[in-house]
Protein backbone atom coordinates (compact mmCIF):
# COMPACT_ATOMS: atom_id res chain seq x y z
CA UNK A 1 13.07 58.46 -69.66
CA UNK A 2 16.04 58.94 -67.34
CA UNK A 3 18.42 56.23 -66.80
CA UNK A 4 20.68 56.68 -63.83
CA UNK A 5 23.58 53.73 -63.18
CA UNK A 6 24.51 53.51 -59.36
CA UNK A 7 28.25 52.23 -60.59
CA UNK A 8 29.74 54.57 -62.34
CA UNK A 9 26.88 57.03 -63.36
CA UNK A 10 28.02 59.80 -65.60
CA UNK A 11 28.46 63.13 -64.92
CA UNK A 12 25.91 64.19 -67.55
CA UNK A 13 23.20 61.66 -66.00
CA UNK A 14 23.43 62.90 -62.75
CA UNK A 15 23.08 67.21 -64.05
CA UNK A 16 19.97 65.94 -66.12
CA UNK A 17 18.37 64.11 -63.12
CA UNK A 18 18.96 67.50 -60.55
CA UNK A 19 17.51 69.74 -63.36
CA UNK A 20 14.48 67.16 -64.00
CA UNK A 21 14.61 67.38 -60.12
CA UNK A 22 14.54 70.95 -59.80
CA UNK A 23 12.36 71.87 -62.56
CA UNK A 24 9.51 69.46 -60.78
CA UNK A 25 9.42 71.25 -57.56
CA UNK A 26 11.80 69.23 -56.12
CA UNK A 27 9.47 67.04 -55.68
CA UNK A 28 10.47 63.27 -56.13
CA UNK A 29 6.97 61.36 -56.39
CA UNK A 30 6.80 63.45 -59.82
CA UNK A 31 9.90 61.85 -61.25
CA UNK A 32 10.04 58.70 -59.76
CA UNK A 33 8.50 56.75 -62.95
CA UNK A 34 11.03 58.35 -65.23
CA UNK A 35 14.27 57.17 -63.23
CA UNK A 36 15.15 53.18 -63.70
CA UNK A 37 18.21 52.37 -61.75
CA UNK A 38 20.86 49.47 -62.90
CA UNK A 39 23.18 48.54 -61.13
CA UNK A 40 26.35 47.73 -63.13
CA UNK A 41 29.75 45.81 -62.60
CA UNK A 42 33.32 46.75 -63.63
CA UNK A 43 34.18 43.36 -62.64
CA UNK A 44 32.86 40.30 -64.25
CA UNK A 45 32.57 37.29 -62.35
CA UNK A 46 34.44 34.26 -64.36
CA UNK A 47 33.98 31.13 -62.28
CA UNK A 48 34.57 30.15 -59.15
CA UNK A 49 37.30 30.00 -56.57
CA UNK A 50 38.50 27.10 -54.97
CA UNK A 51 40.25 27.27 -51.92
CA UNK A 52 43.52 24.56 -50.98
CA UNK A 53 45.29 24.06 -48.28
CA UNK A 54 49.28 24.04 -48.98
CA UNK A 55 49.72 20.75 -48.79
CA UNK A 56 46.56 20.33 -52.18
CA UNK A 57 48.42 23.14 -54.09
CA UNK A 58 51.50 21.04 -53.45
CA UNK A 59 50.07 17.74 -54.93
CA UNK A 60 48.73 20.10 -58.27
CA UNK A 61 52.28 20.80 -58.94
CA UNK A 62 51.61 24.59 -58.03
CA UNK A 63 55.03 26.41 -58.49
CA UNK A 64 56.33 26.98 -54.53
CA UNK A 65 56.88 30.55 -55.58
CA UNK A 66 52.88 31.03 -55.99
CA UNK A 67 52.14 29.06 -53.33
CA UNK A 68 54.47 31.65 -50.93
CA UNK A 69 53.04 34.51 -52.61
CA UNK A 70 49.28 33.51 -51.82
CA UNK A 71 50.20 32.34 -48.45
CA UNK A 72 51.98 35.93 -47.72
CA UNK A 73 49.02 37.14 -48.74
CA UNK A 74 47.42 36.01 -45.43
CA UNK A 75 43.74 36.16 -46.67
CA UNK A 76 43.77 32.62 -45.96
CA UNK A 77 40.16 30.97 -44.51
CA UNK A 78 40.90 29.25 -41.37
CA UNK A 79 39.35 25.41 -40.37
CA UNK A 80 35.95 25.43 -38.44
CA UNK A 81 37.27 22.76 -36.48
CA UNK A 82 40.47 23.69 -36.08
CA UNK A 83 41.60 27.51 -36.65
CA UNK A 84 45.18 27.37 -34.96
CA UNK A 85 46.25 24.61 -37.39
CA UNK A 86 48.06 26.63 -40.31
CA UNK A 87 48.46 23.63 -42.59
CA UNK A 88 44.43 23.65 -42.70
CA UNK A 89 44.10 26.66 -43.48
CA UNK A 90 42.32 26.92 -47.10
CA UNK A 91 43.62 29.64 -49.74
């Protein structure tokens, strides 16, 4: 059996699946059974975010150079009720 990873597949994986392809007529109902795709991660999730306004990361004692560093950033997630308000505005 063939296994093919989506993420990252190697080189070799992908010649031996064309040649299984080729030799079968090209046909891909023939080889369908033998090829499992996984889907793999380089990135492992650890945890989850939380997102603070300025004024929270302020009150954990977060070092004013981070806090300028994330805000510069700019990815920050506006307020649903208010989006022009910057000190709202979750990182």
């Amino acid at each position: 059996m063939l296994f093919l990873s989506i993420c990252g597949s190697h080189l070799e994986d992908r010649k031996k699946l064309l040649q299984q392809w080729v030799l079968k007529e090209q046909n891909a109902d023939s080889i369908e059974a033998q090829i499992v795709l996984t889907k793999t991660s380089a990135k492992q999730h650890k945890g989850t975010k939380e997102l603070l306004t300025t004024a929270e990361m302020m009150k954990r004692e977060i070092p004013l150079e981070k806090i300028r560093a994330i805000v510069a950033k700019g990815q920050g997630v506006p307020d649903p009720d208010c989006p022009n308000l910057p000190s709202l505005t979750r990182f």
